[in-house]
PDB file of N, CA and C in Angstrom:
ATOM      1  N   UNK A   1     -93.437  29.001 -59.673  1.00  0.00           N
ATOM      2  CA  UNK A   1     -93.713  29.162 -61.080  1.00  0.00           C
ATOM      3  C   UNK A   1     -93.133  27.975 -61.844  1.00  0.00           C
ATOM      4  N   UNK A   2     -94.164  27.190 -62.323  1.00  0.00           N
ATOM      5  CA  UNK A   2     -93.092  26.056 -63.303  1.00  0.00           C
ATOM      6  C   UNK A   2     -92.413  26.457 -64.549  1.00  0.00           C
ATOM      7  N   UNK A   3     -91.455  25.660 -64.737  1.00  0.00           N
ATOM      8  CA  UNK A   3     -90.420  25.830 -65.138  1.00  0.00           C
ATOM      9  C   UNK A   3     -89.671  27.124 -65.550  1.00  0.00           C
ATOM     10  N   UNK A   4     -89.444  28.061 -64.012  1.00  0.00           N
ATOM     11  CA  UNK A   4     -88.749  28.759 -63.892  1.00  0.00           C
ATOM     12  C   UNK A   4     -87.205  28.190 -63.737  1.00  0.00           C
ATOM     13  N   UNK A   5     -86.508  28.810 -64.810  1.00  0.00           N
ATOM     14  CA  UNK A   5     -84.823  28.563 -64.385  1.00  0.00           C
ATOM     15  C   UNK A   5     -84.820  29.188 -64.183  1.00  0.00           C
ATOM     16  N   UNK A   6     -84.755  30.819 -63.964  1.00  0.00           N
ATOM     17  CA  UNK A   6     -83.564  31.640 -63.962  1.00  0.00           C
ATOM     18  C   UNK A   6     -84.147  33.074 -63.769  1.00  0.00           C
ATOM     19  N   UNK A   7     -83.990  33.916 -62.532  1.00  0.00           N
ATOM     20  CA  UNK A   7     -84.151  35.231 -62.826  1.00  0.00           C
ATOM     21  C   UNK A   7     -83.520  36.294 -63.162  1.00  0.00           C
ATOM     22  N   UNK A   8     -84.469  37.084 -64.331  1.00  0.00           N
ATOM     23  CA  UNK A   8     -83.606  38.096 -65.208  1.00  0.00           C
ATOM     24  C   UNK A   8     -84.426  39.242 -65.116  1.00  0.00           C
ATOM     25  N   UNK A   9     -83.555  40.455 -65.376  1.00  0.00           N
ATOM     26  CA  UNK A   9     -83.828  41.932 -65.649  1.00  0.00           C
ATOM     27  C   UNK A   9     -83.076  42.347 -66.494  1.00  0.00           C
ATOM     28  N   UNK A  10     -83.836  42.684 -67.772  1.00  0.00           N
ATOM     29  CA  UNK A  10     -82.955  43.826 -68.497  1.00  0.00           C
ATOM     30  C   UNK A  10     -83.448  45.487 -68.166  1.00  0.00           C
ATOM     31  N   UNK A  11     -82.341  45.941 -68.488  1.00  0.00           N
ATOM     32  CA  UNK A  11     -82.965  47.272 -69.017  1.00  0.00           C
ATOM     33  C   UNK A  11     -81.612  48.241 -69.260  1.00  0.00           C
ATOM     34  N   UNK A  12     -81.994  49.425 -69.791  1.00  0.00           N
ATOM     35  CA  UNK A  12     -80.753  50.501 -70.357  1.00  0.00           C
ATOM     36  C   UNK A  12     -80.363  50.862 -69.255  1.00  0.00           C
ATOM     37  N   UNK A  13     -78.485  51.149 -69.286  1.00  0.00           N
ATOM     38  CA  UNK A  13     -77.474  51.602 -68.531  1.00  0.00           C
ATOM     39  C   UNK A  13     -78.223  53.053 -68.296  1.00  0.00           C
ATOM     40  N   UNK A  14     -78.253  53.658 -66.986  1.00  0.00           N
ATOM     41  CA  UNK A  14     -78.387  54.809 -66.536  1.00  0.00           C
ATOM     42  C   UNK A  14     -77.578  55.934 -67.608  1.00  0.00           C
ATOM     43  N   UNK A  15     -76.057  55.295 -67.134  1.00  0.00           N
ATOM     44  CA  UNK A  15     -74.857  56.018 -67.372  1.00  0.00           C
ATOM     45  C   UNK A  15     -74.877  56.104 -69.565  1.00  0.00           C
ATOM     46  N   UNK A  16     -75.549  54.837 -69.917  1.00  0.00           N
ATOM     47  CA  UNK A  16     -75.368  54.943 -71.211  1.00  0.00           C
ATOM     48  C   UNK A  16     -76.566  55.251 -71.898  1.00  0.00           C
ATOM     49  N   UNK A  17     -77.341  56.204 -71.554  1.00  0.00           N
ATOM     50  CA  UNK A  17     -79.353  56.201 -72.176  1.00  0.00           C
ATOM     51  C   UNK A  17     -78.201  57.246 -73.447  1.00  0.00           C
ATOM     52  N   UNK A  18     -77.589  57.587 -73.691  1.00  0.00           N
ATOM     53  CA  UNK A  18     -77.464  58.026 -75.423  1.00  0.00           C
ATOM     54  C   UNK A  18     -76.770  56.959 -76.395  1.00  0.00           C
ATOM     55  N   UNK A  19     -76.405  56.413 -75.793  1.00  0.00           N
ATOM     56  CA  UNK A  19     -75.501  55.280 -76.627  1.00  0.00           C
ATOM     57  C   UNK A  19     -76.562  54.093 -76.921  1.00  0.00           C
ATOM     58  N   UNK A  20     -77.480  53.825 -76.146  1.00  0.00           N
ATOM     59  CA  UNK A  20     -78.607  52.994 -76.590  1.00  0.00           C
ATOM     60  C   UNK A  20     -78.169  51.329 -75.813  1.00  0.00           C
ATOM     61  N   UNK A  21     -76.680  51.666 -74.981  1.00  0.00           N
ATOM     62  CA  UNK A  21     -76.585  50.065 -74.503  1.00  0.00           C
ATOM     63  C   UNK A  21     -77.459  49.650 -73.480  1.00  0.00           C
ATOM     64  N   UNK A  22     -77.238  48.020 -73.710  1.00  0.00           N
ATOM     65  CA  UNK A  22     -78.578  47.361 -72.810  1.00  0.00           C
ATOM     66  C   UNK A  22     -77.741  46.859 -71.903  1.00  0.00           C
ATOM     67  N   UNK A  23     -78.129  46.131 -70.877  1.00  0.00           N
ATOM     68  CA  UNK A  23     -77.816  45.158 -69.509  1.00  0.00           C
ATOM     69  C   UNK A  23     -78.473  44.164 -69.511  1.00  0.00           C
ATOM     70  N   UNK A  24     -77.968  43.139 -68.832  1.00  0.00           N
ATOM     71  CA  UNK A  24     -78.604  42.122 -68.132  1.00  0.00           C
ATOM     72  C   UNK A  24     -78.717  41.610 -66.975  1.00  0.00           C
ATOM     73  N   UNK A  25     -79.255  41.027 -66.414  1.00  0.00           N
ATOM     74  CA  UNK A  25     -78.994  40.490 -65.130  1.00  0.00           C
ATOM     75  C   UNK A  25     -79.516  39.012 -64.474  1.00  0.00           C
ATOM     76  N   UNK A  26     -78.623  37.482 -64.613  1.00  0.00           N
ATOM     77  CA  UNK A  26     -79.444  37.236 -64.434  1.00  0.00           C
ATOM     78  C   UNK A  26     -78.638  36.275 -63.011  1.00  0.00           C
ATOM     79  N   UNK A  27     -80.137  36.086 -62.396  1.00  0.00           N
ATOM     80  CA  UNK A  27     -79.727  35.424 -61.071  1.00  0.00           C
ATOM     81  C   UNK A  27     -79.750  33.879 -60.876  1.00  0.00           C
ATOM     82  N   UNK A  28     -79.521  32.787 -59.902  1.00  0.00           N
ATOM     83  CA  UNK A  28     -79.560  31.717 -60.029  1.00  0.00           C
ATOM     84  C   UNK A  28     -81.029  30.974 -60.019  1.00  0.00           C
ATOM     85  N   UNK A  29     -80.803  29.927 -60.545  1.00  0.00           N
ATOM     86  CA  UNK A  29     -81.398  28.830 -60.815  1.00  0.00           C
ATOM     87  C   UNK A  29     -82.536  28.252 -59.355  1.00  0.00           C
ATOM     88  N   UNK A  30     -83.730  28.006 -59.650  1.00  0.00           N
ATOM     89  CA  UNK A  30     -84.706  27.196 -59.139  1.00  0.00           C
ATOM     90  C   UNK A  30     -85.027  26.490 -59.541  1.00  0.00           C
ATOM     91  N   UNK A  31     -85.248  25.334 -58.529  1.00  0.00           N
ATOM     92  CA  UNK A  31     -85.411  23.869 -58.567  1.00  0.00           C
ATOM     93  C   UNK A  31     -87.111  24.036 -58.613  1.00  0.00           C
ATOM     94  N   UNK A  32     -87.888  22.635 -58.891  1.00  0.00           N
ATOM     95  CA  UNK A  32     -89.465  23.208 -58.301  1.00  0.00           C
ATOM     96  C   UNK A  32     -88.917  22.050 -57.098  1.00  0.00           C
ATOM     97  N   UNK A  33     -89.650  21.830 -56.424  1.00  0.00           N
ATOM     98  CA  UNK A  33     -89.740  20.677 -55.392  1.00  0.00           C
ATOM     99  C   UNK A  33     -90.807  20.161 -54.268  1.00  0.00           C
ATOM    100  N   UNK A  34     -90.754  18.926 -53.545  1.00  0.00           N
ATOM    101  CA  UNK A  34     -91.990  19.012 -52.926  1.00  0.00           C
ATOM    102  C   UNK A  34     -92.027  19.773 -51.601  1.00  0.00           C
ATOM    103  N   UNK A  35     -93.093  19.982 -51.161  1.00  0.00           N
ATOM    104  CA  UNK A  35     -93.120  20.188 -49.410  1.00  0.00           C
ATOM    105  C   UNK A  35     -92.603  19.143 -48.415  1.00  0.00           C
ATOM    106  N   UNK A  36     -91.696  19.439 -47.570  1.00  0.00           N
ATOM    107  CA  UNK A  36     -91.752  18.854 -46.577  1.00  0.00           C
ATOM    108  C   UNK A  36     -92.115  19.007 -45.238  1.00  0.00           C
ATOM    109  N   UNK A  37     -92.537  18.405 -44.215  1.00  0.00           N
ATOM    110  CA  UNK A  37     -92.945  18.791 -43.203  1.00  0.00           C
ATOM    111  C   UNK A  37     -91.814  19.631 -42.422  1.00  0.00           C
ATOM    112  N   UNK A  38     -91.959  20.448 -41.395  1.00  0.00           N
ATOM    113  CA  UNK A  38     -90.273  21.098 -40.867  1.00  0.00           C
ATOM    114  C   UNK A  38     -89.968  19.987 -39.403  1.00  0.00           C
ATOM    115  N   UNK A  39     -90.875  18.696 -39.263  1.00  0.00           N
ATOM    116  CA  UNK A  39     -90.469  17.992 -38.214  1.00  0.00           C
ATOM    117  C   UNK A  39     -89.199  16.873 -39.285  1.00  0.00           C
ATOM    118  N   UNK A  40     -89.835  16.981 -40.359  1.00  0.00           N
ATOM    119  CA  UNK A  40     -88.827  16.571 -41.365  1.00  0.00           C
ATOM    120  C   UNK A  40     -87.547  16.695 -41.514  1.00  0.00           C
ATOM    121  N   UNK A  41     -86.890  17.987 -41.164  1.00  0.00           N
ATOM    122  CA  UNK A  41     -85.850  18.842 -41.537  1.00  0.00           C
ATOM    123  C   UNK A  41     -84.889  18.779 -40.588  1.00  0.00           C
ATOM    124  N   UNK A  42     -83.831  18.354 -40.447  1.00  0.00           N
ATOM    125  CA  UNK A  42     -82.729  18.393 -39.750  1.00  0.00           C
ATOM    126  C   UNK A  42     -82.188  19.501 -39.674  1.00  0.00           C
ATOM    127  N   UNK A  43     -81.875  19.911 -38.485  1.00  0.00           N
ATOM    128  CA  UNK A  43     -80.810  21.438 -38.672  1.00  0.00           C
ATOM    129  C   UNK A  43     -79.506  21.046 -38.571  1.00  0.00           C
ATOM    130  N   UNK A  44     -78.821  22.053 -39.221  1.00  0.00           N
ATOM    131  CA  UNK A  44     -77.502  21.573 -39.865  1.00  0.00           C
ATOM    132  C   UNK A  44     -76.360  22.538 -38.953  1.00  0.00           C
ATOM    133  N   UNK A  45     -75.637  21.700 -38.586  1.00  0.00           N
ATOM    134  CA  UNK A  45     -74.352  22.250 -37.313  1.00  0.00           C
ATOM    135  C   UNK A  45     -73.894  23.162 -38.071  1.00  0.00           C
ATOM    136  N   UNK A  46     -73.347  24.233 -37.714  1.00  0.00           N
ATOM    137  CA  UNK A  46     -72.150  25.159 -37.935  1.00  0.00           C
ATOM    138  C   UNK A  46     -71.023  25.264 -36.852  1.00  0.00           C
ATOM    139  N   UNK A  47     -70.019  25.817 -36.986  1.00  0.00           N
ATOM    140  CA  UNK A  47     -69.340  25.690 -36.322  1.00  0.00           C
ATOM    141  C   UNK A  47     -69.399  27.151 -35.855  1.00  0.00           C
ATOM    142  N   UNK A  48     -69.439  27.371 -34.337  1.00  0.00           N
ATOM    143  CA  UNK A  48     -69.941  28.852 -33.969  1.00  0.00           C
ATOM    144  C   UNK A  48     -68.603  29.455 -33.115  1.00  0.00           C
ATOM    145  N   UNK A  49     -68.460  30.854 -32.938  1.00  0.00           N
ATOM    146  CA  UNK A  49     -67.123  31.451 -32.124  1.00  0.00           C
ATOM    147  C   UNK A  49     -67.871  31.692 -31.701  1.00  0.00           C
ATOM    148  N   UNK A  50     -67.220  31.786 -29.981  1.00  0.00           N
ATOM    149  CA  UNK A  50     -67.886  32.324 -29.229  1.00  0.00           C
ATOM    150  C   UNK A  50     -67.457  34.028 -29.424  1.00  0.00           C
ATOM    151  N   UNK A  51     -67.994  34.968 -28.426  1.00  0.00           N
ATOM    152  CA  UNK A  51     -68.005  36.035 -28.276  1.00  0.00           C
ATOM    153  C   UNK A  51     -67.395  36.565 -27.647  1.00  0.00           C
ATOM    154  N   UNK A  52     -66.957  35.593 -26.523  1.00  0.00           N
ATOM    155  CA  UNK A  52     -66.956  36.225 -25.379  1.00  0.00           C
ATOM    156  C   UNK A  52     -67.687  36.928 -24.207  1.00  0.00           C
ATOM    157  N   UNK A  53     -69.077  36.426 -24.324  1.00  0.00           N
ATOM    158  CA  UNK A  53     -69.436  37.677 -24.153  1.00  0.00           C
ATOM    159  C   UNK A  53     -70.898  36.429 -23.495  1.00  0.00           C
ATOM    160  N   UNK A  54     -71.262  35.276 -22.731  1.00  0.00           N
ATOM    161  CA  UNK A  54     -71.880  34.400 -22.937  1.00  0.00           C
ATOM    162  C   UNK A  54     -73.122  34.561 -22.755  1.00  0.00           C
ATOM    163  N   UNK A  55     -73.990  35.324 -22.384  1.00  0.00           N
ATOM    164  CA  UNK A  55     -75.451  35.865 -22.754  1.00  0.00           C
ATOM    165  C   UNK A  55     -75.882  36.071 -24.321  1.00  0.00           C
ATOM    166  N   UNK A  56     -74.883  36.867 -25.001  1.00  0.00           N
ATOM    167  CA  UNK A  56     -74.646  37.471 -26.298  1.00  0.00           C
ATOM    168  C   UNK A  56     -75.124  36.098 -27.280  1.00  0.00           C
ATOM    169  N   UNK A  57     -73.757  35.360 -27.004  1.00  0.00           N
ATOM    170  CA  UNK A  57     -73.549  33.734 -27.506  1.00  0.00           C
ATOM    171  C   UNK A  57     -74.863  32.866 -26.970  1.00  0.00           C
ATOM    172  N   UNK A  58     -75.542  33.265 -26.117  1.00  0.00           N
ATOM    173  CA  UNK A  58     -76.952  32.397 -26.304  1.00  0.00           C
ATOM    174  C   UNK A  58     -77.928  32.985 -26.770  1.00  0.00           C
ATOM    175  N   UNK A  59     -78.297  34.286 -27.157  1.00  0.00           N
ATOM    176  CA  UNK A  59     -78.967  34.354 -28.016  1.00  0.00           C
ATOM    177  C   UNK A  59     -78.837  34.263 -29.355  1.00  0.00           C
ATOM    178  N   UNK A  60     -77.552  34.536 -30.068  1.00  0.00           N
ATOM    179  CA  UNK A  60     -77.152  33.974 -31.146  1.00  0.00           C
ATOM    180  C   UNK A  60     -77.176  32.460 -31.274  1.00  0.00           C
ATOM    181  N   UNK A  61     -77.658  31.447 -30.600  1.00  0.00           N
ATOM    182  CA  UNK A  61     -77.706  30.291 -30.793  1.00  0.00           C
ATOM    183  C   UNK A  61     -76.020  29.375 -30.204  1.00  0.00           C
ATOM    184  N   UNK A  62     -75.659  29.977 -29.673  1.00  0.00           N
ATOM    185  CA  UNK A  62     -74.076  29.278 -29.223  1.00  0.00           C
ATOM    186  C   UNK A  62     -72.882  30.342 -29.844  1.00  0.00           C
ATOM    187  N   UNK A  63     -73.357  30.770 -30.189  1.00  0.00           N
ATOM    188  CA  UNK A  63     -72.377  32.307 -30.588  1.00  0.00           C
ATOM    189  C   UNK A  63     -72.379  32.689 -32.257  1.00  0.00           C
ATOM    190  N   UNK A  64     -71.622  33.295 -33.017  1.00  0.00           N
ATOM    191  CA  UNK A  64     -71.953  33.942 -34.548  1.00  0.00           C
ATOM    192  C   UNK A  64     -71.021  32.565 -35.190  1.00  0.00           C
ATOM    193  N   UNK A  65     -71.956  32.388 -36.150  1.00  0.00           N
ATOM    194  CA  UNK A  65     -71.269  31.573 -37.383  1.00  0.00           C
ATOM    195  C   UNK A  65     -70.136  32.246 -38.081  1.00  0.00           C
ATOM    196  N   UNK A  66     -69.233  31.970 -38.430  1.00  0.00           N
ATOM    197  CA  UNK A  66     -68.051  32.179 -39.850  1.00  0.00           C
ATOM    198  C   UNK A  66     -68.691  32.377 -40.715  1.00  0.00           C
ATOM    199  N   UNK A  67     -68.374  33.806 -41.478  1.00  0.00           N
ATOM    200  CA  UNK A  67     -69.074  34.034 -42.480  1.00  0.00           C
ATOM    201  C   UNK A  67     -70.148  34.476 -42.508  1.00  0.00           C
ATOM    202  N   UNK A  68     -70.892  34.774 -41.575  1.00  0.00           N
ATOM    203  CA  UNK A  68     -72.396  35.433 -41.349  1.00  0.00           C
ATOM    204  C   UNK A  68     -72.508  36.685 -40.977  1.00  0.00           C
ATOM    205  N   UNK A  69     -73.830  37.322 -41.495  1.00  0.00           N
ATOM    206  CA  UNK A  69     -73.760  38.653 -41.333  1.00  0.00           C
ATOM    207  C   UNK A  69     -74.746  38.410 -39.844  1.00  0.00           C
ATOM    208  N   UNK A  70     -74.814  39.546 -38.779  1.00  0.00           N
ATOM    209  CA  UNK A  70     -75.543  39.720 -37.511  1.00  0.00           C
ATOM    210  C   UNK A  70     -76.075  41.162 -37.412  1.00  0.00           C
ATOM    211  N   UNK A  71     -77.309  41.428 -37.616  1.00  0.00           N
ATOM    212  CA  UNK A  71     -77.913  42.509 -37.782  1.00  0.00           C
ATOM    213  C   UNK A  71     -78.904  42.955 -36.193  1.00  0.00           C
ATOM    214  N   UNK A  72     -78.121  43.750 -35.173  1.00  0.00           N
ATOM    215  CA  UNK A  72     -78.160  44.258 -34.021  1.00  0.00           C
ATOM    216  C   UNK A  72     -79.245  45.188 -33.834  1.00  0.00           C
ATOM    217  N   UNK A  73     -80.133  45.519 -33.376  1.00  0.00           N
ATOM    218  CA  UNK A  73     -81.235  46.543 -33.453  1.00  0.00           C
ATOM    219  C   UNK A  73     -81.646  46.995 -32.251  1.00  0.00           C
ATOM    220  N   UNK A  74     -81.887  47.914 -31.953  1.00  0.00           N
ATOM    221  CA  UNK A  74     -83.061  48.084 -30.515  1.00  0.00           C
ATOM    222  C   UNK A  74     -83.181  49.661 -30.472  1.00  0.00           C
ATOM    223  N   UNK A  75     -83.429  50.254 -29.300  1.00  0.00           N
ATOM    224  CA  UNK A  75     -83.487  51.731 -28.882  1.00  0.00           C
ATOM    225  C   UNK A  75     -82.495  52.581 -28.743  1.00  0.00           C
ATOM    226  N   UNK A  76     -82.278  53.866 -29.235  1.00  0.00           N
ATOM    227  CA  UNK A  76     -81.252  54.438 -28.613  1.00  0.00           C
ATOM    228  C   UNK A  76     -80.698  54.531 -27.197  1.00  0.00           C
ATOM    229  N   UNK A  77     -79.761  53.980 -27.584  1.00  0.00           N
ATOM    230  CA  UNK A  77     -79.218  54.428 -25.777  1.00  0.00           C
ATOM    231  C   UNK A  77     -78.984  52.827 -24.498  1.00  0.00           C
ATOM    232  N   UNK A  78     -79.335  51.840 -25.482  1.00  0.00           N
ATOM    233  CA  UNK A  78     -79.466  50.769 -25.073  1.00  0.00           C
ATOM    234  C   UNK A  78     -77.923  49.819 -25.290  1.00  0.00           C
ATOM    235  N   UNK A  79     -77.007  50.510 -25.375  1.00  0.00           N
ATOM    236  CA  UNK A  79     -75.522  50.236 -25.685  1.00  0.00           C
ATOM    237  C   UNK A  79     -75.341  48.905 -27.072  1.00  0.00           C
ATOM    238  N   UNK A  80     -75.617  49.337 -27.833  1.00  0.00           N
ATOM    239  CA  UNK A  80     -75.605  48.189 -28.942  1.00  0.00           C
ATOM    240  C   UNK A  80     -73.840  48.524 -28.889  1.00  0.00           C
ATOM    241  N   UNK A  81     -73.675  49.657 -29.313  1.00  0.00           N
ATOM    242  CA  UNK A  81     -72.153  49.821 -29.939  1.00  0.00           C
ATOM    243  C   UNK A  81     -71.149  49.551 -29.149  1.00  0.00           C
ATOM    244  N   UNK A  82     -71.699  49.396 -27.548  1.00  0.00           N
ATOM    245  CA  UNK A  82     -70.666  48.953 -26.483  1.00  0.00           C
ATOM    246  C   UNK A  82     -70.652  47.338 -26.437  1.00  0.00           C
ATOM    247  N   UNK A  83     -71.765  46.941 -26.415  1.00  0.00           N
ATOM    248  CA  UNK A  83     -71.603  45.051 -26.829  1.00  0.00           C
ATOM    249  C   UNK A  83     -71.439  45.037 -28.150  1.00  0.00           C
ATOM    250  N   UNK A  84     -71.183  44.943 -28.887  1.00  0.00           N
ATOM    251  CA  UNK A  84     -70.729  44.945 -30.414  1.00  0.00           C
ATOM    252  C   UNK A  84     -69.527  45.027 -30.331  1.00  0.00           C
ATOM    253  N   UNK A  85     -68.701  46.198 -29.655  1.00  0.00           N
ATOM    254  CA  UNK A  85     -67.239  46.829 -29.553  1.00  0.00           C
ATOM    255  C   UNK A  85     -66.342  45.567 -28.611  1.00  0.00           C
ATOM    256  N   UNK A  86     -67.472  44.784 -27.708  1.00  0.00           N
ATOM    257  CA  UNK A  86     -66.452  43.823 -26.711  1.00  0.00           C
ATOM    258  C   UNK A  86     -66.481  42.751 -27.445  1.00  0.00           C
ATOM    259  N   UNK A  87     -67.892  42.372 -27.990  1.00  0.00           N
ATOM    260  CA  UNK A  87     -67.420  41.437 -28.605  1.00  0.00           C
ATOM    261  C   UNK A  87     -66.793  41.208 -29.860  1.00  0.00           C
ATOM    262  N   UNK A  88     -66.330  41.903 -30.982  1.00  0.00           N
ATOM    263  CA  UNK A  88     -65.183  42.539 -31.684  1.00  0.00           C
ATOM    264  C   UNK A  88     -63.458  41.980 -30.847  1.00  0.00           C
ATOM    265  N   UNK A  89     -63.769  42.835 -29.759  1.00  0.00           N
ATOM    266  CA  UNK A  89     -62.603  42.862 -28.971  1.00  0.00           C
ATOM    267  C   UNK A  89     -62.047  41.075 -28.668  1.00  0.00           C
ATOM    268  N   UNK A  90     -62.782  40.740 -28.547  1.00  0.00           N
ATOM    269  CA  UNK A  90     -62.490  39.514 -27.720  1.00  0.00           C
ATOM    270  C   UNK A  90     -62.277  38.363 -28.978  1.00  0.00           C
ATOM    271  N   UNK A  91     -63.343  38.616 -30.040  1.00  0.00           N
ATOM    272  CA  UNK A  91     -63.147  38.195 -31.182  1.00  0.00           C
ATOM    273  C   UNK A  91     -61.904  38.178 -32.270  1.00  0.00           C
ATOM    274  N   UNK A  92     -61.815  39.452 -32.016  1.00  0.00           N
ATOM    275  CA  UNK A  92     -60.058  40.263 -33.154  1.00  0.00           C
ATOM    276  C   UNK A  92     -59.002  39.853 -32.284  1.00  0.00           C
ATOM    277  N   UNK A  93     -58.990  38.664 -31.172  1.00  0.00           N
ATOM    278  CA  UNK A  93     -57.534  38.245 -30.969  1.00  0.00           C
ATOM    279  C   UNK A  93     -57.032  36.940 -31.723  1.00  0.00           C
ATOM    280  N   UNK A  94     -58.457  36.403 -32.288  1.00  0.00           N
ATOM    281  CA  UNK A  94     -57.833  35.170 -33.035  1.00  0.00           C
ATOM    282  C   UNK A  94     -58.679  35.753 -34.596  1.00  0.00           C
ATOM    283  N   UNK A  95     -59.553  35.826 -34.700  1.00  0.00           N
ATOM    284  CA  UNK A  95     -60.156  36.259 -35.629  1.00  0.00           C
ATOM    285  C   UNK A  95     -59.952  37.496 -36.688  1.00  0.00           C
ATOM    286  N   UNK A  96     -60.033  37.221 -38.086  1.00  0.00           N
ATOM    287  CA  UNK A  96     -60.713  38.923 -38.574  1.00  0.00           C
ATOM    288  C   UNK A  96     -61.919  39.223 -37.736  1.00  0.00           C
ATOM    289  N   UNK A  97     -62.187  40.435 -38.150  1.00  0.00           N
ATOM    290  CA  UNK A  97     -63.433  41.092 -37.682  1.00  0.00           C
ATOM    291  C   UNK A  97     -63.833  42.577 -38.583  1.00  0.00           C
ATOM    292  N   UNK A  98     -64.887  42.159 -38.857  1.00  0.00           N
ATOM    293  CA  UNK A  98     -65.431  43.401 -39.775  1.00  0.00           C
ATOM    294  C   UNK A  98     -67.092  44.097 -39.036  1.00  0.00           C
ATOM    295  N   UNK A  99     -66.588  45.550 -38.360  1.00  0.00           N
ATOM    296  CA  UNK A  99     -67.363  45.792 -37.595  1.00  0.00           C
ATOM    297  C   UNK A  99     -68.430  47.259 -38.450  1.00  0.00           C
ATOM    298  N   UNK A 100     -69.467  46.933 -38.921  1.00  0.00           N
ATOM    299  CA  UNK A 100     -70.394  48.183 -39.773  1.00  0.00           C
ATOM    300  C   UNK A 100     -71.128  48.690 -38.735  1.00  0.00           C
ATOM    301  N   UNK A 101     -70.982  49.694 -38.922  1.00  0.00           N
ATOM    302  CA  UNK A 101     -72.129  50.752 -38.050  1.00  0.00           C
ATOM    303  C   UNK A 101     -73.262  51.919 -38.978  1.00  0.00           C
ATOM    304  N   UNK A 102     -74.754  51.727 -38.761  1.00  0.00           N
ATOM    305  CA  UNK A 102     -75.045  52.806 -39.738  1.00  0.00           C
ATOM    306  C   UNK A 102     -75.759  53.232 -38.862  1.00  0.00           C
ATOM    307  N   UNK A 103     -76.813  54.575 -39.256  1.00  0.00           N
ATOM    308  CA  UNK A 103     -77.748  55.238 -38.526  1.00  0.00           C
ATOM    309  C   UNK A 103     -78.413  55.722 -39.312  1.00  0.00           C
ATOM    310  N   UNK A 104     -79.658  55.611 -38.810  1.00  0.00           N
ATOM    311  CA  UNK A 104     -80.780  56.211 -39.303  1.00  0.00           C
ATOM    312  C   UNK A 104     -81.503  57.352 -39.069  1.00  0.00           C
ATOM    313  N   UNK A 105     -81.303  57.978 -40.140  1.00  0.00           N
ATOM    314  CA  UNK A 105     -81.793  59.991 -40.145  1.00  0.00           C
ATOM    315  C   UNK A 105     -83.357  59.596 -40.510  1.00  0.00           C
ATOM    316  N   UNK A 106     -84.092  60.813 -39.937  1.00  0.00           N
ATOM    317  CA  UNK A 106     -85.274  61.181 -40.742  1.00  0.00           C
ATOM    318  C   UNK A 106     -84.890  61.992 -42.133  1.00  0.00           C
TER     319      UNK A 106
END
């Protein structure tokens, strides 16, 4: 969209629809710019931990970036929470580690 800066949403507080207050919201800034080809594009190093775990660490690309979220998926019963739990383990001796688990109900 040209000359988009900035995305915004207003609208009334849930919590305040008798008081009549408003909100805002607005998000960052877009550039316009040209296309480039992606033979163009350099990929850019991170610095990766391993896992421990070295199958794990090659499909993650050389293991999880600092700072990145890793979103695990497959079938029940296929031990996500047992590779997740080692590599945690092996991770939380030098590392933080912040381990989420959710599930999905009908």
């Amino acid at each position: 969209m040209p000359g988009l800066r900035g995305l915004e949403f207003g609208g009334r507080s849930p919590g305040a629809a008798d008081s009549g207050q408003t909100f805002r919201i607005r998000r960052g800034h877009r550039r316009r710019g040209e296309a480039v080809s992606l033979t163009a594009v350099s990929p850019q190093e991170y610095r990766r931990l391993g896992s421990g775990i070295a199958e794990f660490d090659r499909v993650l690309g050389g293991g999880l970036v600092q700072g990145s979220v890793v979103l695990i998926g497959g079938d029940p019963g296929i031990g996500k929470p047992t590779l997740l739990l080692q590599a945690c383990a092996s991770l939380g001796t030098e590392h933080s580690v912040l381990y989420v688990s959710g599930e999905e109900s009908p």
